[in-house]
C-alpha atoms as a PDB file:
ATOM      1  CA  UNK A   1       0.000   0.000   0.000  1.00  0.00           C
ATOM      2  CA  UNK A   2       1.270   3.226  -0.669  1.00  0.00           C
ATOM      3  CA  UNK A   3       0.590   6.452   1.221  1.00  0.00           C
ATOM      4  CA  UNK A   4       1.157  10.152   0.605  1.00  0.00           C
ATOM      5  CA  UNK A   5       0.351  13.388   1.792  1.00  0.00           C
ATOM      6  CA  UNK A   6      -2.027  14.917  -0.457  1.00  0.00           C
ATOM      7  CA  UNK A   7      -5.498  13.927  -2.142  1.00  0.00           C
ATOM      8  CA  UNK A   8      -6.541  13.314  -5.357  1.00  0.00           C
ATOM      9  CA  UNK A   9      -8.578  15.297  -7.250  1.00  0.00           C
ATOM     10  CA  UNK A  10      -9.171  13.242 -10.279  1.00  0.00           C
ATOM     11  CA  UNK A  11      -8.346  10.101 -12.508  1.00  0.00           C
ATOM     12  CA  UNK A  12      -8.970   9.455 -15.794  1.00  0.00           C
ATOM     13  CA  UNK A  13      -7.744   6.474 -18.197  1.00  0.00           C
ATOM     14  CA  UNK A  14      -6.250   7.498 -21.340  1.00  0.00           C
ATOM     15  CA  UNK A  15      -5.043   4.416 -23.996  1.00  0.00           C
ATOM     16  CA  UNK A  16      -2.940   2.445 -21.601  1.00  0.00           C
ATOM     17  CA  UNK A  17      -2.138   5.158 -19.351  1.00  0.00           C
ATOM     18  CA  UNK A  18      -3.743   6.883 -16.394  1.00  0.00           C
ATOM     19  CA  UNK A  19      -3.865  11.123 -15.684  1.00  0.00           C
ATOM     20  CA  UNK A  20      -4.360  12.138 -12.561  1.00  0.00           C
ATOM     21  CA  UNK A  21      -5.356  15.322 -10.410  1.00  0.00           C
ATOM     22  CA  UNK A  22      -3.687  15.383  -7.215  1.00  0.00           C
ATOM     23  CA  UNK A  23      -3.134  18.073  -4.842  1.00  0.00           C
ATOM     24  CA  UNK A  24       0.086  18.319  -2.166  1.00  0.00           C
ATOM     25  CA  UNK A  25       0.517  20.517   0.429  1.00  0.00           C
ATOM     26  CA  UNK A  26       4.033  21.323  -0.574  1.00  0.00           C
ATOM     27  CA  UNK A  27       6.771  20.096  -3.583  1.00  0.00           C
ATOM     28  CA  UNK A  28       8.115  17.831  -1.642  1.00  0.00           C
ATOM     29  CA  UNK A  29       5.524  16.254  -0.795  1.00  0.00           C
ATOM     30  CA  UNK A  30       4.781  15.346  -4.811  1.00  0.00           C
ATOM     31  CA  UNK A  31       8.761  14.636  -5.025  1.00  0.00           C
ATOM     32  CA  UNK A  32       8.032  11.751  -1.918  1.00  0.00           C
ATOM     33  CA  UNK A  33       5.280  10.764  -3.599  1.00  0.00           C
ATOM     34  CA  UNK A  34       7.452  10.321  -6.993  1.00  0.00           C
ATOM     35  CA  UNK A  35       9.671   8.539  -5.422  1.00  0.00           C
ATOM     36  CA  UNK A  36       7.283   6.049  -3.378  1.00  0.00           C
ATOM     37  CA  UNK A  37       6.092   5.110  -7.027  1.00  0.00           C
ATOM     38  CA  UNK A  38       9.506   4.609  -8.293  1.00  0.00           C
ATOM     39  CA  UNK A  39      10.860   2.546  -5.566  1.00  0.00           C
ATOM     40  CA  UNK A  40       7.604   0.785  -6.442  1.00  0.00           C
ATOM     41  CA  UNK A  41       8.129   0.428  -9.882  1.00  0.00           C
ATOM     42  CA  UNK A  42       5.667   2.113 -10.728  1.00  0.00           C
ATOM     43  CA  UNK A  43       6.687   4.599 -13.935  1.00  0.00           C
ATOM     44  CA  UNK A  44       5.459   7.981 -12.785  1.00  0.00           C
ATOM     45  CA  UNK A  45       5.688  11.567 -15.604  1.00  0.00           C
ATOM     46  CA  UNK A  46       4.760  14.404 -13.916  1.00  0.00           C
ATOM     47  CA  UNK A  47       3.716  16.653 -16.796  1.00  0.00           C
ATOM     48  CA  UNK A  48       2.777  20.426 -14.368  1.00  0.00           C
ATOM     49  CA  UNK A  49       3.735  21.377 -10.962  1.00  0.00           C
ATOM     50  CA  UNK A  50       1.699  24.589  -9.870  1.00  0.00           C
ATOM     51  CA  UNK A  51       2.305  26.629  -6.757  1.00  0.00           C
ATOM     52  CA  UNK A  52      -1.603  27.935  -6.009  1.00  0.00           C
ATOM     53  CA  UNK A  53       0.118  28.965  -2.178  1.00  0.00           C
ATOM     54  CA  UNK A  54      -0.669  32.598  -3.685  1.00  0.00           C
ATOM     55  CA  UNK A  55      -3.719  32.456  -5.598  1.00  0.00           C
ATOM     56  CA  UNK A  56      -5.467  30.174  -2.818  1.00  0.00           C
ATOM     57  CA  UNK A  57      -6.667  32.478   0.123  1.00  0.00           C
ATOM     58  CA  UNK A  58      -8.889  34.418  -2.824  1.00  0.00           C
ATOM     59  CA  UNK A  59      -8.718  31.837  -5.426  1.00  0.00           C
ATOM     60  CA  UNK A  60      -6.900  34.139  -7.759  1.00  0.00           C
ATOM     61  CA  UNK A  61      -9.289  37.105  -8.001  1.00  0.00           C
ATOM     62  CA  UNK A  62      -7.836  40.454  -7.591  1.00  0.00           C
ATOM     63  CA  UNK A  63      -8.492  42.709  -4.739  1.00  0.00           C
ATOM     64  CA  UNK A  64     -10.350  44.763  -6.752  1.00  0.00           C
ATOM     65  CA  UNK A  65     -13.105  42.262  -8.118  1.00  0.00           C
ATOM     66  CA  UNK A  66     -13.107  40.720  -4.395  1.00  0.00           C
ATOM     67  CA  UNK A  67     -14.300  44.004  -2.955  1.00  0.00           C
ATOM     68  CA  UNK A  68     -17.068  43.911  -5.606  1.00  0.00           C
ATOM     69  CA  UNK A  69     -18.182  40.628  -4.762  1.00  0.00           C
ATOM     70  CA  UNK A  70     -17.888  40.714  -1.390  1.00  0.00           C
ATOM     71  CA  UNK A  71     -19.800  44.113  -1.698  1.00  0.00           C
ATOM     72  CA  UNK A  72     -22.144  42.556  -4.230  1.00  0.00           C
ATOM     73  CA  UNK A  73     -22.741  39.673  -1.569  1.00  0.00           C
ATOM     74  CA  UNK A  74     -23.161  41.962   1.786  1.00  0.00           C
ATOM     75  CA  UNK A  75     -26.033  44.491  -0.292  1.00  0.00           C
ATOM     76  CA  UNK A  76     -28.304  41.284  -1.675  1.00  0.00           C
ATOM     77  CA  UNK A  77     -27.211  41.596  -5.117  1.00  0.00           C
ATOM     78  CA  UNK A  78     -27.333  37.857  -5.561  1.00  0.00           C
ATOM     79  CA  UNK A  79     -30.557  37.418  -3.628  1.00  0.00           C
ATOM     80  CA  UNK A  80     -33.754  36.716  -5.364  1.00  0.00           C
ATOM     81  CA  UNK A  81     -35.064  39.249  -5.943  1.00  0.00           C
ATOM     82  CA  UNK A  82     -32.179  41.498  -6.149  1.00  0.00           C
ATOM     83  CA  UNK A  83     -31.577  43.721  -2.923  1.00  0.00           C
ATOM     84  CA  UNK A  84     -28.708  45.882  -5.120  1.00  0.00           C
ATOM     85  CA  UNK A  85     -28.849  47.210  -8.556  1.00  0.00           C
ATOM     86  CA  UNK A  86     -25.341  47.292 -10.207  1.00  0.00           C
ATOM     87  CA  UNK A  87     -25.478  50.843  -9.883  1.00  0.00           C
ATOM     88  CA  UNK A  88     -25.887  50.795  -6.238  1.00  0.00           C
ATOM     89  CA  UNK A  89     -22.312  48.545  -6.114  1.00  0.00           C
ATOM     90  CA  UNK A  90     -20.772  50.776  -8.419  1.00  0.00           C
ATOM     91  CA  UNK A  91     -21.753  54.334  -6.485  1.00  0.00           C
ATOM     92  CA  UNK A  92     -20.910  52.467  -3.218  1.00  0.00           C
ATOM     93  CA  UNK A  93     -17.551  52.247  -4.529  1.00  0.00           C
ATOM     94  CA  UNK A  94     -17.373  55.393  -6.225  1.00  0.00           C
ATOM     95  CA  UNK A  95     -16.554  53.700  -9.635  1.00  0.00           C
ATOM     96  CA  UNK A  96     -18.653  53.670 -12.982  1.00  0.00           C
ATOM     97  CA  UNK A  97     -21.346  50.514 -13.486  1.00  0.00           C
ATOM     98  CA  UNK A  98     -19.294  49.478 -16.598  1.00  0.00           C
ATOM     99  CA  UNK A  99     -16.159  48.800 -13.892  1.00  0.00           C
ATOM    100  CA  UNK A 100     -18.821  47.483 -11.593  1.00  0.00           C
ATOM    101  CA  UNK A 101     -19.550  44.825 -13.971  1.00  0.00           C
ATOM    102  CA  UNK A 102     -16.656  43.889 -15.397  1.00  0.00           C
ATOM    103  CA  UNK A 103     -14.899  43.541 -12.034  1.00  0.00           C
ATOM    104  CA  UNK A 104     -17.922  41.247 -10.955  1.00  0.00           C
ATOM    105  CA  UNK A 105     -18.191  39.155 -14.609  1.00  0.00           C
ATOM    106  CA  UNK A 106     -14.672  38.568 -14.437  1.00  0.00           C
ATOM    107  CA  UNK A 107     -13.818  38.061 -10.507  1.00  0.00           C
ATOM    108  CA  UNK A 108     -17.254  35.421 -10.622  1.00  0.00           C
ATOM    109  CA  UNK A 109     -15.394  33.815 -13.469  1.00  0.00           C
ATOM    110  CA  UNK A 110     -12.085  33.210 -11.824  1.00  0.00           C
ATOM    111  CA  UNK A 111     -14.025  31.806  -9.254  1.00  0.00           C
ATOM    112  CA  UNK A 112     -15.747  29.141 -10.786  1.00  0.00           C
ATOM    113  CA  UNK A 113     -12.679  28.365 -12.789  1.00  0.00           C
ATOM    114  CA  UNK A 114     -10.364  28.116 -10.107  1.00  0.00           C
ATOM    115  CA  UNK A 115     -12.877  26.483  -7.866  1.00  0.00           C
ATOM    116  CA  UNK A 116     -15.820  24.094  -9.332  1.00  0.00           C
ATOM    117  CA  UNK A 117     -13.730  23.882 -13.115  1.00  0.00           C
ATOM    118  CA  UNK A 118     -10.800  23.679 -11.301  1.00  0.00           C
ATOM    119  CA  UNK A 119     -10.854  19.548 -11.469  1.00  0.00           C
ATOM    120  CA  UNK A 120     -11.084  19.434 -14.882  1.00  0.00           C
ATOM    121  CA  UNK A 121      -7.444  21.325 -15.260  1.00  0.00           C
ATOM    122  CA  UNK A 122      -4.669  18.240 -14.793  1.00  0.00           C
ATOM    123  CA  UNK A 123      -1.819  19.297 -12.807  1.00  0.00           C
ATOM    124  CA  UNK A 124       0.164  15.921 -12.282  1.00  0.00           C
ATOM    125  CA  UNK A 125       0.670  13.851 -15.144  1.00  0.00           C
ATOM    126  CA  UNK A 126      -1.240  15.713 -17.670  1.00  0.00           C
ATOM    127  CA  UNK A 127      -0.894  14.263 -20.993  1.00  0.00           C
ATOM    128  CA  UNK A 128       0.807  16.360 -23.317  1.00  0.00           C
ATOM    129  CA  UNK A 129      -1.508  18.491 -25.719  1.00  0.00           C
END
């Protein structure tokens, strides 16, 4: 049986080979891991190693576009019926709606990318593309 610390995010069979998703808490963590499967031998390519460490506490949106959504969230803008108007966001923070908007289309964006799509992007042994 082999252990490791991390998780795995995802699995997925391609010809005669097998991707997988996992995350780590650190590189060497995934370098332990490698290793484990090589002393195994178990032939191991690890196609992407990403440092999130950064982008993690806001899941890569800016500062700006979190103060818009965490605005947009506090005023009932994405309550049913609305509680905010876009305008209202966009006076509260003294910007124009257009800025408003765009901060909110693209900070909800990065958020479901980097959250719920986030899965579907291999990071360890990604076949090549």
């Amino acid at each position: 049986m082999l252990k490791a610390d991390g998780f795995l995010l995802g699995a997925a069979q391609t010809g005669d080979d097998w991707v997988f998703r996992a995350r780590f808490p650190e590189k060497s963590s995934v370098l332990s891991f490698r290793d484990s499967l090589v002393s195994s031998d178990i032939n191991i390519d690890i196609q992407t190693i990403t440092d999130d460490t950064e982008a993690s506490p806001q899941f890569g949106v800016t500062d700006p576009q979190k103060e818009v959504l965490l605005l947009a969230l506090n005023r009932g803008y994405f309550t049913v019926p609305r509680e905010s108007s876009l305008s209202d966001l966009a006076a509260e923070l003294g910007i124009s709606s257009q800025a408003a908007s765009e901060r909110l289309r693209r900070g909800t964006r990065t958020l479901v990318q980097n959250t719920l799509a986030a899965p579907e992007r291999p990071l360890v042994g990604s076949p090549p593309e």
